[in-house]
N, C-alpha and C. Protein backbone atom coordinates (compact mmCIF):
# COMPACT_ATOMS: atom_id res chain seq x y z
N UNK A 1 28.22 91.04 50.59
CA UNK A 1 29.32 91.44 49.72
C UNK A 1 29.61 92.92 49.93
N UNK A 2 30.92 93.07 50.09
CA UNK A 2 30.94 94.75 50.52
C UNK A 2 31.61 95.53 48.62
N UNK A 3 30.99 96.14 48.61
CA UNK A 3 30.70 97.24 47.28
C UNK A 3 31.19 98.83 47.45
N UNK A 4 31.96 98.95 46.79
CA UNK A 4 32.33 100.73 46.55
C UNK A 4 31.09 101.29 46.28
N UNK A 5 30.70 102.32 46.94
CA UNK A 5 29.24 103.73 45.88
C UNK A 5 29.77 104.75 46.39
N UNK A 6 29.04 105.64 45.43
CA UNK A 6 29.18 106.63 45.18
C UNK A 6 27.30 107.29 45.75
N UNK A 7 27.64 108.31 46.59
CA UNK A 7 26.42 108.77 47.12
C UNK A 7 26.26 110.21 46.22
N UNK A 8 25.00 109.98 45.90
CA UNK A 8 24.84 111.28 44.45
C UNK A 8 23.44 112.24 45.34
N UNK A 9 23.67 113.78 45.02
CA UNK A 9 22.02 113.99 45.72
C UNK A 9 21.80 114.72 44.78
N UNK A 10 20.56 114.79 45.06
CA UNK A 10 19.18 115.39 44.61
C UNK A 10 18.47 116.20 45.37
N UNK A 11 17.86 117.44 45.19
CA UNK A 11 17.03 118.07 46.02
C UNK A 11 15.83 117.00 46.91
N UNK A 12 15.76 116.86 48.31
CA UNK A 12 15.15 116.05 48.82
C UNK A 12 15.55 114.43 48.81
N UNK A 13 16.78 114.39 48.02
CA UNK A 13 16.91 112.62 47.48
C UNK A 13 18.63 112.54 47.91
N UNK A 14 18.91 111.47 48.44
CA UNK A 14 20.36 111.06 48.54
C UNK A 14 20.26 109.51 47.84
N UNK A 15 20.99 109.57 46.45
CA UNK A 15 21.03 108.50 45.88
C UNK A 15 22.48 107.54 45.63
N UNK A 16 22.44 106.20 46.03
CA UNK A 16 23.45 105.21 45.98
C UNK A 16 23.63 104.50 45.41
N UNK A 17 24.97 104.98 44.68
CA UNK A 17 24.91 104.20 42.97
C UNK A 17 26.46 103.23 43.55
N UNK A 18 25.85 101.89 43.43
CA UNK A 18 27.16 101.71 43.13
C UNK A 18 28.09 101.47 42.20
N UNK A 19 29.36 101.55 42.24
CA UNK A 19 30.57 101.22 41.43
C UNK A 19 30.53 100.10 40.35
N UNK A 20 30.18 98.81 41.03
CA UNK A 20 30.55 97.44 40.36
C UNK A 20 29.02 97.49 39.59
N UNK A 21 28.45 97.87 40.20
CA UNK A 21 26.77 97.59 38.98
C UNK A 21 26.05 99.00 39.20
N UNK A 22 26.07 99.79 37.86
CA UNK A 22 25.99 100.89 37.96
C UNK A 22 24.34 101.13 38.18
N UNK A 23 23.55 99.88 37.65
CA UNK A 23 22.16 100.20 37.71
C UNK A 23 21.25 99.66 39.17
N UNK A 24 22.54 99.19 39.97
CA UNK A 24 22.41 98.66 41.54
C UNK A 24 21.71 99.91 42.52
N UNK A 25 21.04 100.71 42.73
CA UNK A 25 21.15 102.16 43.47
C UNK A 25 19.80 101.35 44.69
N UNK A 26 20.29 102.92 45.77
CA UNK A 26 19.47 103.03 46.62
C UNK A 26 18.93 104.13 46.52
N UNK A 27 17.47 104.56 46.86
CA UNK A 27 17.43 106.10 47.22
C UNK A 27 17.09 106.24 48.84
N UNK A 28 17.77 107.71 49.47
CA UNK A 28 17.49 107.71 51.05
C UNK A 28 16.68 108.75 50.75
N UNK A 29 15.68 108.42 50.77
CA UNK A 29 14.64 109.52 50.52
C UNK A 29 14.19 110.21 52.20
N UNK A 30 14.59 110.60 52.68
CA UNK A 30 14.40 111.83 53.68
C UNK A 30 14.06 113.38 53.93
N UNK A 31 13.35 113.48 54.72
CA UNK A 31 13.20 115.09 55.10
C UNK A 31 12.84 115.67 53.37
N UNK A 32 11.96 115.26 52.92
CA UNK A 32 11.42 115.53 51.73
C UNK A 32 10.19 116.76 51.92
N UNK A 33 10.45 117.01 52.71
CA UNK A 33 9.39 118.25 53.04
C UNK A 33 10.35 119.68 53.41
N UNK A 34 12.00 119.39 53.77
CA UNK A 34 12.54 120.46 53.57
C UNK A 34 13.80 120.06 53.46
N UNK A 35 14.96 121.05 53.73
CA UNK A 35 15.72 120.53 52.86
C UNK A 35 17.33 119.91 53.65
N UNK A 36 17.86 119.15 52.96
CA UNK A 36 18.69 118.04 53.50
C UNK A 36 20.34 118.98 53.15
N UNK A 37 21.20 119.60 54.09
CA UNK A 37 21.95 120.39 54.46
C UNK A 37 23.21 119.89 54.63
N UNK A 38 23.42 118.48 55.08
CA UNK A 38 24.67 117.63 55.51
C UNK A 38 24.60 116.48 55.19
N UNK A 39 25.98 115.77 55.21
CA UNK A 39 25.86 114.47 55.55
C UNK A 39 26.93 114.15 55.85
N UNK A 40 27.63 112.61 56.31
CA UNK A 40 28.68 112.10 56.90
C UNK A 40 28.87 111.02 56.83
N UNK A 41 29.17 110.51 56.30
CA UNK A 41 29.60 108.58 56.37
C UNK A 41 29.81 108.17 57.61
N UNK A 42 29.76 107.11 58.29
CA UNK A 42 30.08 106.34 58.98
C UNK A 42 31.03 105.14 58.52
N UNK A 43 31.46 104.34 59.14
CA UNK A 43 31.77 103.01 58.99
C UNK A 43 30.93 102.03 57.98
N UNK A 44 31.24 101.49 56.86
CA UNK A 44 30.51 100.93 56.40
C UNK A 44 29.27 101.14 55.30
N UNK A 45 28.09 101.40 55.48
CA UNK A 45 27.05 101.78 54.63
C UNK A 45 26.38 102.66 55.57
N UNK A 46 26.67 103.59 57.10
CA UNK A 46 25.83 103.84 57.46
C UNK A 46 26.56 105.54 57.76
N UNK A 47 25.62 106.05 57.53
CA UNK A 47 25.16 107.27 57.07
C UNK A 47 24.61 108.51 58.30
N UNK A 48 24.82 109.86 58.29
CA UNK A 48 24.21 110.92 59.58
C UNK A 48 24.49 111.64 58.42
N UNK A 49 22.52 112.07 58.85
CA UNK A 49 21.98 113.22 57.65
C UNK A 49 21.41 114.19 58.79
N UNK A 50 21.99 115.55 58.05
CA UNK A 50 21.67 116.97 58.84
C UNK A 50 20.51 117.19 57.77
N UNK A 51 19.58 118.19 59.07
CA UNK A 51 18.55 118.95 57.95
C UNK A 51 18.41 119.81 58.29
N UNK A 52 17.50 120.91 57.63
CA UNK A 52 17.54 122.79 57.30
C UNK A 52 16.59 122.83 59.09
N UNK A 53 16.06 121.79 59.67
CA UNK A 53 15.31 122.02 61.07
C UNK A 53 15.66 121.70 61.85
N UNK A 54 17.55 121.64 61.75
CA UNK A 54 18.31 120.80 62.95
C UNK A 54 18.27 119.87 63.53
N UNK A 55 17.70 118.95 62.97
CA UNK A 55 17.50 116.97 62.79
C UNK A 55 18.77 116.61 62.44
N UNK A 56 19.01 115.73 63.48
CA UNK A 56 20.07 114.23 62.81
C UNK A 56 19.23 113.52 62.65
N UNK A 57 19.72 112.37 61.99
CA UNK A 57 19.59 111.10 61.21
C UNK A 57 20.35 110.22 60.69
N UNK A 58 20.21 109.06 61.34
CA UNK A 58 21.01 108.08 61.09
C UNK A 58 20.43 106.79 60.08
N UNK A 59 20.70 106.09 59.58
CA UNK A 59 20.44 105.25 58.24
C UNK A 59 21.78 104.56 57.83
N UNK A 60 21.65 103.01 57.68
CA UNK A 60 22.39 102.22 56.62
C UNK A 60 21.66 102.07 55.50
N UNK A 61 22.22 102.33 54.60
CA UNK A 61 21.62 102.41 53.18
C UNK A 61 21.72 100.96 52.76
N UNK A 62 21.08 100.59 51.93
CA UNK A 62 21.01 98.85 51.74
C UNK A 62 21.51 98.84 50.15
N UNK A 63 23.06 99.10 49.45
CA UNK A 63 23.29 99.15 48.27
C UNK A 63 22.64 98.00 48.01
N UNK A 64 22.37 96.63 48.08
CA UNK A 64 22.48 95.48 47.49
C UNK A 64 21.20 95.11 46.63
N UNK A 65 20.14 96.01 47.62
CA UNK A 65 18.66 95.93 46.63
C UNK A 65 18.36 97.61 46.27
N UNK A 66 17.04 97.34 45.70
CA UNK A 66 16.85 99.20 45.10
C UNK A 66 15.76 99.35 46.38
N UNK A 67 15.90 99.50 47.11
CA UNK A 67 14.99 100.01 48.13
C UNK A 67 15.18 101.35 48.88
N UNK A 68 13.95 101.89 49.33
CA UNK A 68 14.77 103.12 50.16
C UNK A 68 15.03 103.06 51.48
N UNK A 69 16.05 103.66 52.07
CA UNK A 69 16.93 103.24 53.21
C UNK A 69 15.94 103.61 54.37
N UNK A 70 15.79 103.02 55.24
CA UNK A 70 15.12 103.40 56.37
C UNK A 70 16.09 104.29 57.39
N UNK A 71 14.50 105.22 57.81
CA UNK A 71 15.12 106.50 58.58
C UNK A 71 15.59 106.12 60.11
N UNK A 72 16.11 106.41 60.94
CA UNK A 72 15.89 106.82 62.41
C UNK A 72 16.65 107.88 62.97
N UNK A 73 15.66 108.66 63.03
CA UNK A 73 15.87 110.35 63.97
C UNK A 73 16.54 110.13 65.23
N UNK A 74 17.72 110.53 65.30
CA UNK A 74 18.65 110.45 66.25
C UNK A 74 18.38 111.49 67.03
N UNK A 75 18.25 112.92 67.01
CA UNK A 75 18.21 113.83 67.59
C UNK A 75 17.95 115.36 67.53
N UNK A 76 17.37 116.34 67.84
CA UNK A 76 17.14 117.40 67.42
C UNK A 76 17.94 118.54 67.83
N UNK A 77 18.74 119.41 67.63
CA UNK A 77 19.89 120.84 67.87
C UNK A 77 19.15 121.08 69.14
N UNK A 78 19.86 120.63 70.39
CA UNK A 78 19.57 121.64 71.92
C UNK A 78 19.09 122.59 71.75
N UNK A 79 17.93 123.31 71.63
CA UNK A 79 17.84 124.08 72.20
C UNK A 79 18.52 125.31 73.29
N UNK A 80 18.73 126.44 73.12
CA UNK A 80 19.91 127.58 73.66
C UNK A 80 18.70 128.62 73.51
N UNK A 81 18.69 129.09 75.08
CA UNK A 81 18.41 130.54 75.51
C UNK A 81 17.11 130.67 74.56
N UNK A 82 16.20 129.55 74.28
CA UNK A 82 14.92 130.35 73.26
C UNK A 82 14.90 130.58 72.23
N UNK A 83 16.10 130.40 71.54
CA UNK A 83 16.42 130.40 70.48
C UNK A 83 15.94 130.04 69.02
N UNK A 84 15.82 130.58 67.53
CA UNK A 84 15.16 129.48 67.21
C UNK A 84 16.22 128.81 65.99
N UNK A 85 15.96 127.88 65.78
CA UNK A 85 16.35 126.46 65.90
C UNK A 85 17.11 126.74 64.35
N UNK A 86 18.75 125.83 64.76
CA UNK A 86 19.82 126.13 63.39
C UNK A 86 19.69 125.29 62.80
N UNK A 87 20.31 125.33 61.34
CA UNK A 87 19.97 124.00 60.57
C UNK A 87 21.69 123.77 60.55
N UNK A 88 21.70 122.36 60.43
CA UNK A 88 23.26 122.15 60.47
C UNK A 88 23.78 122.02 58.74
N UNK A 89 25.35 123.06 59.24
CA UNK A 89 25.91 123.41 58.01
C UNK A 89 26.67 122.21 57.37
N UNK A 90 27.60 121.59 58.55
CA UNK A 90 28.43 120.27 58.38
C UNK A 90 28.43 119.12 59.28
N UNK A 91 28.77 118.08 59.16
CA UNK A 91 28.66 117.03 60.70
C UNK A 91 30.49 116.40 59.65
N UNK A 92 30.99 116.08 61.30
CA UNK A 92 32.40 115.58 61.53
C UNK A 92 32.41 114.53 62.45
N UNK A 93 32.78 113.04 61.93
CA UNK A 93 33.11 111.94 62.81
C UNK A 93 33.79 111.76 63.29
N UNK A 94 34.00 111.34 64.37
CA UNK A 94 35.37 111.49 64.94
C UNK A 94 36.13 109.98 64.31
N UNK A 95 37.32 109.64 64.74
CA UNK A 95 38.48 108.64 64.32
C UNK A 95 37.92 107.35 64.38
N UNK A 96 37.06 107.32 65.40
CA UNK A 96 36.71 105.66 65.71
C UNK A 96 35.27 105.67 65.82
N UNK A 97 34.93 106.70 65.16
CA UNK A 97 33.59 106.55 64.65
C UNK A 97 33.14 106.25 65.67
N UNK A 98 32.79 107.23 66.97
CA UNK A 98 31.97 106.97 68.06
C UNK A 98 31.28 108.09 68.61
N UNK A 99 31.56 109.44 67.47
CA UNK A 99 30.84 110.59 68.17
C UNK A 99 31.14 111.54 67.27
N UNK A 100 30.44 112.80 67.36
CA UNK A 100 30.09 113.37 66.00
C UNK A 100 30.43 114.96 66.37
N UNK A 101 30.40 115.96 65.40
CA UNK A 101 29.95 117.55 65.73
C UNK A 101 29.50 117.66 64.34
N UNK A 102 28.81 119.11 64.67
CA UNK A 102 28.33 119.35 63.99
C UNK A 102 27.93 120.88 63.87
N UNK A 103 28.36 121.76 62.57
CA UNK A 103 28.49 122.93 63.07
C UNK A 103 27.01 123.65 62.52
N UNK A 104 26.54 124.88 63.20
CA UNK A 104 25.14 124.87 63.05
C UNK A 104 25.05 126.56 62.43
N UNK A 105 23.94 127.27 61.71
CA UNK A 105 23.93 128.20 61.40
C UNK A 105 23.74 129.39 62.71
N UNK A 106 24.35 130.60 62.74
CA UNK A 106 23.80 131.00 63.90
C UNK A 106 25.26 130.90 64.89
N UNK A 107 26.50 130.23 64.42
CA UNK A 107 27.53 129.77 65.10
C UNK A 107 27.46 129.18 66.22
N UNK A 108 26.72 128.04 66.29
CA UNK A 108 25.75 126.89 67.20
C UNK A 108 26.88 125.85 67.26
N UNK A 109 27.53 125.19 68.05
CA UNK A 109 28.54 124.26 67.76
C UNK A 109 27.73 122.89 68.76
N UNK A 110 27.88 121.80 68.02
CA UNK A 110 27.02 120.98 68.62
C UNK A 110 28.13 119.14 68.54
N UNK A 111 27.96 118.91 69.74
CA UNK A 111 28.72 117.71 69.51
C UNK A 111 28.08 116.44 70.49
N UNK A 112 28.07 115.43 70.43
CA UNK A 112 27.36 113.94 71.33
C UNK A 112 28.24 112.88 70.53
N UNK A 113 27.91 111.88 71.91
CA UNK A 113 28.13 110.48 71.36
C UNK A 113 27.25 109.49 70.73
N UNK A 114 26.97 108.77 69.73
CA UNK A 114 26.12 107.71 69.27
C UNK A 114 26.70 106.60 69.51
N UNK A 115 25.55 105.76 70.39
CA UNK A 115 25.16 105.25 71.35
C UNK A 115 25.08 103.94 70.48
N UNK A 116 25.12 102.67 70.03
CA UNK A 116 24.46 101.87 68.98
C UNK A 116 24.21 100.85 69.55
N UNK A 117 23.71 100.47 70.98
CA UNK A 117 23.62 99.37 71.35
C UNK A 117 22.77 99.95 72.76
N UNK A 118 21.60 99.37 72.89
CA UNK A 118 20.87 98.17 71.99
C UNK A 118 19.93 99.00 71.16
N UNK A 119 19.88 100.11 71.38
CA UNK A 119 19.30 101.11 69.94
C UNK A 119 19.65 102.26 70.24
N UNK A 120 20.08 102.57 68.27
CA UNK A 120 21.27 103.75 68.24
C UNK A 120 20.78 105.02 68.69
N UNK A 121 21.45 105.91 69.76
CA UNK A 121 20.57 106.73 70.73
C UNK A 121 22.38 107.94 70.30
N UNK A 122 21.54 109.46 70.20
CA UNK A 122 22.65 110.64 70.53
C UNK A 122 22.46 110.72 72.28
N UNK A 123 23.58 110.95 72.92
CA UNK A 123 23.82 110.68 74.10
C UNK A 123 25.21 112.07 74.35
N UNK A 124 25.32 112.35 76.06
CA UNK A 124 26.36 113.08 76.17
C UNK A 124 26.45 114.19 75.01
N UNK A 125 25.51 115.02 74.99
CA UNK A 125 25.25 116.09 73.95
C UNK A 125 25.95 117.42 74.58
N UNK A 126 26.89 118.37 73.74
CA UNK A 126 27.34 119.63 74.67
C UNK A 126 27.00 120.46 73.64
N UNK A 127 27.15 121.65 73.23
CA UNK A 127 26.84 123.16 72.61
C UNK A 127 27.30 124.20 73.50
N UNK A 128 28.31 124.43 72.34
CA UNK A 128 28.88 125.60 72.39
C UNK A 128 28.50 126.51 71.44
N UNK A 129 28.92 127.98 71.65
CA UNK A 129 28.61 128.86 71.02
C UNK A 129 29.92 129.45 70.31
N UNK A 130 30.37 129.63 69.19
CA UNK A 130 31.34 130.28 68.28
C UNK A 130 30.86 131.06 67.66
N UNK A 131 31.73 132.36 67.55
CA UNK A 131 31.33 133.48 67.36
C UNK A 131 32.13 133.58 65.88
N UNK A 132 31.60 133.51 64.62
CA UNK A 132 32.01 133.79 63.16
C UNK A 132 32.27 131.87 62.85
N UNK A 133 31.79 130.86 63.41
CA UNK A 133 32.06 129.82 63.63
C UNK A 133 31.89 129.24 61.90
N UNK A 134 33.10 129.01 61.16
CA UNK A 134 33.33 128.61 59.91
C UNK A 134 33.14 127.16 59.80
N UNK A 135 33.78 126.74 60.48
CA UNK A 135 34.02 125.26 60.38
C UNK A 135 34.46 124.47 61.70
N UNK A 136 34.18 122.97 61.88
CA UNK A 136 34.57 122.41 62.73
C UNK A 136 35.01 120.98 62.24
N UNK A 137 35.82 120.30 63.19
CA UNK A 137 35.89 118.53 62.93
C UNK A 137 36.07 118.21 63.75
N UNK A 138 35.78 116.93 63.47
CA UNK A 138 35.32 115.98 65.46
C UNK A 138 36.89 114.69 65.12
N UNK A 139 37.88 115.03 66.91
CA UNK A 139 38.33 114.55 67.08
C UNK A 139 38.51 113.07 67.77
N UNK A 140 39.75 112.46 68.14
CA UNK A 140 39.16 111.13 69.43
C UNK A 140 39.00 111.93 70.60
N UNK A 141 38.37 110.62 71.93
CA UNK A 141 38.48 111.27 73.47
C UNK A 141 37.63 112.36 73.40
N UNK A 142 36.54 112.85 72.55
CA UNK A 142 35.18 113.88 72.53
C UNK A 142 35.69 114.95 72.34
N UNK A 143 37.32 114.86 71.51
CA UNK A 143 37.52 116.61 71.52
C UNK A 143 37.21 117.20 69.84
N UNK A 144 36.66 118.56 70.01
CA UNK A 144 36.26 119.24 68.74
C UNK A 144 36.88 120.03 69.13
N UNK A 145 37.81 120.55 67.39
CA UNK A 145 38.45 121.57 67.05
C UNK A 145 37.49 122.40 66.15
N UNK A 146 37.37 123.94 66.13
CA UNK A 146 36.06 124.75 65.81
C UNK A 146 37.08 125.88 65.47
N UNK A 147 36.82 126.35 64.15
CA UNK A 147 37.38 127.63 63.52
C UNK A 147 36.21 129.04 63.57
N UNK A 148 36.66 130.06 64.03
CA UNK A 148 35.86 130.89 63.68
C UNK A 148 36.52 132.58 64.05
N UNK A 149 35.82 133.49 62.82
CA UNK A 149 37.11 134.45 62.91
C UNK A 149 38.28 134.12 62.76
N UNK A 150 39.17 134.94 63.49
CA UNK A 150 40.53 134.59 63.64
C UNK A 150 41.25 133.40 64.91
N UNK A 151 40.39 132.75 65.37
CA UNK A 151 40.61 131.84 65.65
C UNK A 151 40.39 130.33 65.52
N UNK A 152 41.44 129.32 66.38
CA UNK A 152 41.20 128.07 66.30
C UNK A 152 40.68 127.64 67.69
N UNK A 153 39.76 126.60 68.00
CA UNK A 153 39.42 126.63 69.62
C UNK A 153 39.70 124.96 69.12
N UNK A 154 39.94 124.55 70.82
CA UNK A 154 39.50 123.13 70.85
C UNK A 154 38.24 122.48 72.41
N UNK A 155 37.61 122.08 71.91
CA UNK A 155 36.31 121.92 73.28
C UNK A 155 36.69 120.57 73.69
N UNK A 156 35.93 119.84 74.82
CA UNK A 156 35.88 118.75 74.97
C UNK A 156 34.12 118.42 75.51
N UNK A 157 33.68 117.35 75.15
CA UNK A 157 32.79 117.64 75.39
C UNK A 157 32.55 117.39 77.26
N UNK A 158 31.37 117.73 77.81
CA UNK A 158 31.08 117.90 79.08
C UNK A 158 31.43 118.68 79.87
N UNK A 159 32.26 119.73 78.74
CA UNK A 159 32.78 121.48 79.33
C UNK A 159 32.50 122.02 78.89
N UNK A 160 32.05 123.42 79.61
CA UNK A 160 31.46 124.39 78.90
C UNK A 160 32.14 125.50 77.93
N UNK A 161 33.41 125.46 78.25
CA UNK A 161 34.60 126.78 77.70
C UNK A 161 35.25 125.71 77.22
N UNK A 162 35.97 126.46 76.61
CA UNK A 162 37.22 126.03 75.23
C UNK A 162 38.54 125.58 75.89
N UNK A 163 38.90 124.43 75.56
CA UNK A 163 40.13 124.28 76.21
C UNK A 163 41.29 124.52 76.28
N UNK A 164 41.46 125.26 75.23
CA UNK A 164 42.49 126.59 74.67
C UNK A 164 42.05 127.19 73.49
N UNK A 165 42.50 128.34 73.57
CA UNK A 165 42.08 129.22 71.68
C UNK A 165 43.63 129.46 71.54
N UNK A 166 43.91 129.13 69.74
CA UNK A 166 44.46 130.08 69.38
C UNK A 166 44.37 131.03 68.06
N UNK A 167 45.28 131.91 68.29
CA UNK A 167 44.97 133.19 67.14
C UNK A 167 45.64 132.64 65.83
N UNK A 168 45.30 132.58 64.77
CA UNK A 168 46.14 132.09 63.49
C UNK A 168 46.48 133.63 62.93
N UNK A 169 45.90 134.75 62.92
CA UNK A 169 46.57 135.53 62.29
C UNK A 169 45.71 135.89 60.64
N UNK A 170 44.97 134.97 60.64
CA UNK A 170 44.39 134.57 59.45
C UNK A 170 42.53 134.35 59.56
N UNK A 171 41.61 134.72 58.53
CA UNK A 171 40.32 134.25 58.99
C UNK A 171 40.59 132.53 58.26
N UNK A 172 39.98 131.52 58.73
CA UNK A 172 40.42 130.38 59.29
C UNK A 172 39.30 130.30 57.99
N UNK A 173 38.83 129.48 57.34
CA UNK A 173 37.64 129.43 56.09
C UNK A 173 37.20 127.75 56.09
N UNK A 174 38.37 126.82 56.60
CA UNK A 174 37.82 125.50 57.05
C UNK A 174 39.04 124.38 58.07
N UNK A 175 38.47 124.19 58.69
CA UNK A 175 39.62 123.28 59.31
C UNK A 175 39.32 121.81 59.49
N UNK A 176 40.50 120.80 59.25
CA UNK A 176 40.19 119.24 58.94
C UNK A 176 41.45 118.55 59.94
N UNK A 177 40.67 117.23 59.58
CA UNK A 177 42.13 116.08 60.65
C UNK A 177 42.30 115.76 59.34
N UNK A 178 43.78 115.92 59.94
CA UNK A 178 44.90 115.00 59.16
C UNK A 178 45.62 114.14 59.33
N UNK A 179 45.44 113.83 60.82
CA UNK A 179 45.90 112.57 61.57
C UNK A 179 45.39 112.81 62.81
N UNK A 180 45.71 111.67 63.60
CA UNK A 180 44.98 111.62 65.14
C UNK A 180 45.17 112.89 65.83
N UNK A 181 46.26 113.48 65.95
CA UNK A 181 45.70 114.67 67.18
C UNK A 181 46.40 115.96 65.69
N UNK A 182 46.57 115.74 64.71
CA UNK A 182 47.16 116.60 63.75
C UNK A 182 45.34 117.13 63.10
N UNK A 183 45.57 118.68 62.65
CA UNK A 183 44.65 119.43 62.29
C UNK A 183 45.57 120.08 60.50
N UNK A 184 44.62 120.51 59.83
CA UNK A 184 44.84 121.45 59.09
C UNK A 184 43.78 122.91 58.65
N UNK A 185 44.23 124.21 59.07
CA UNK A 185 43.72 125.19 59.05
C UNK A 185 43.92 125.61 57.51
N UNK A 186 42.75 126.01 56.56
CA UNK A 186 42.50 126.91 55.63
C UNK A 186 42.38 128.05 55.57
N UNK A 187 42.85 129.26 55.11
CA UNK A 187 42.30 130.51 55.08
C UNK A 187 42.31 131.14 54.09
N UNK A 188 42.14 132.74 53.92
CA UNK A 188 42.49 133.64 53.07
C UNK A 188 43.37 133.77 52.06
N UNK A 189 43.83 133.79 51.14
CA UNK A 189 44.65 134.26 50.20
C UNK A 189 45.53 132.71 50.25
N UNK A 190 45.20 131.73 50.00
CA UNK A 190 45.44 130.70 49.50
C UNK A 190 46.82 129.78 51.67
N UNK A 191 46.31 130.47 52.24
CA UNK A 191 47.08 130.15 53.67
C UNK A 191 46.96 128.64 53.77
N UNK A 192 47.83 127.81 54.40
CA UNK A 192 47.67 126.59 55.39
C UNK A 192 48.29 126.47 56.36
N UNK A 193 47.99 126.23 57.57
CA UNK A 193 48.79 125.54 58.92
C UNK A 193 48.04 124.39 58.92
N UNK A 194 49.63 123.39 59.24
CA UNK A 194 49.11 122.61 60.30
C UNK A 194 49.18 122.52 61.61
N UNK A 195 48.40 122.21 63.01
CA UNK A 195 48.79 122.22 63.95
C UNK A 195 48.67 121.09 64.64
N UNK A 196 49.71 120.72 65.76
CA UNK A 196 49.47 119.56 66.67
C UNK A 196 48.87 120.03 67.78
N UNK A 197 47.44 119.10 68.30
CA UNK A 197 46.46 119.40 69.22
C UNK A 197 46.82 118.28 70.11
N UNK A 198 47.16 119.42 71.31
CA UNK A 198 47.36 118.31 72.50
C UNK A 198 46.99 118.56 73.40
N UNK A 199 46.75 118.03 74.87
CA UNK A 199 45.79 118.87 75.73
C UNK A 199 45.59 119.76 76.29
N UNK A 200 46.45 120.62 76.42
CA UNK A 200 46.42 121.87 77.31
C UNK A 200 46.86 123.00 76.26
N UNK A 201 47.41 122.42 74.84
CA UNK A 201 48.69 123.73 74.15
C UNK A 201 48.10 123.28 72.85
N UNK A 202 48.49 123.94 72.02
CA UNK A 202 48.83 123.62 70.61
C UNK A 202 50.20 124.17 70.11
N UNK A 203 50.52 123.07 69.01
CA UNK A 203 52.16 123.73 68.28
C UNK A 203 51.44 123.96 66.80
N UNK A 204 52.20 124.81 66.22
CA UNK A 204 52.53 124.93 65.10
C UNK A 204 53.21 123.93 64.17
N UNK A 205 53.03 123.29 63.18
CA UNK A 205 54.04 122.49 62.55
C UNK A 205 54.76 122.98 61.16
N UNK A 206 53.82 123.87 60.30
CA UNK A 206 53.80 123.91 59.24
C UNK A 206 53.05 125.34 59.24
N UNK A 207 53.62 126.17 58.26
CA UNK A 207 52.72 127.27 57.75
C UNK A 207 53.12 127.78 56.37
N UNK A 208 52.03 127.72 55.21
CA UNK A 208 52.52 127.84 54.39
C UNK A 208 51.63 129.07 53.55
């Protein structure tokens, strides 16, 4: 039976209450030894949890009984130059739910594909580096759009440089999809653009 919830947290606890029977819950009890930083829906009941030691994690939560959701560690933040290790701030799915980013402390930009057959594996992993890196969201075709400073970048993954930047004029504070290749930029003093992301350019549509 598919069920509306509502995912509630708790220090160390991600709890799943659902809608139609309020006393129905799950707990995803994870990374209980430090602390749980992100998360992201998937399709369905299944779930990618960031943590403060740069762990993914993937999990379908089982609303239907009170049990706790079983873990599987998808992957740990690449490693860069010796570095030590970011905890992720946000994770972004892309459209068809086939690949992820994820933006990291340290302005660590991290993006792969999940793999779910015949066991769910992070795969095709790239990292980039953004410099004041605010925010990111994961597009189709492996492309991530990444705000930071006064700019907007867009990557693809399996390249190392940006596939265009541009300047907004503005410090950028979060950027989201609003449709398939459509973005919306946040900033300063109450700003919005939207822009159309296409492969080589971006337009302007909207600035308000």
């Amino acid at each position: 039976m598919n069920r509306k919830a509502i995912l509630e947290y708790q220090p160390g606890v991600y709890r799943v209450r659902s809608t139609s029977t309020p006393t129905d819950t799950a707990l995803l009890e994870v990374f209980l030894e430090e602390a749980i930083t992100a998360v992201a829906a998937f399709k369905g009941r299944r779930v990618l949890v960031g943590s403060a030691s740069g762990v993914l994690a993937w999990t379908t939560i089982p609303i239907e009984t009170s049990q706790p959701a079983r873990l599987a560690r998808l992957a740990s933040v690449p490693a860069r130059n010796g570095s030590k290790k970011s905890y992720v701030m946000e994770i972004s799915i892309s459209p068809e739910a086939v690949a992820f980013c994820a933006g990291l402390s340290g302005g660590q930009l991290w993006a792969g594909y999940i793999r779910k057959q015949p066991a769910v594996r992070c795969v095709m992993q790239s990292t980039w580096m953004v410099k004041g890196l605010t925010s990111a969201t994961s597009l189709s075709r492996g492309r991530v759009v990444a705000a930071g400073e006064n700019t907007v970048f867009l990557f693809k993954m399996g390249t190392p440089a940006p596939v265009w930047t541009h300047e907004m004029g503005f410090s950028p504070l979060r950027v989201g999809r609003v449709g398939p290749d459509l973005i919306g930029v946040v900033g300063d003093g109450a700003k919005l653009r939207t822009l159309s992301v296409e492969e080589s350019t971006v337009k302007v549509l909207e600035s308000m």
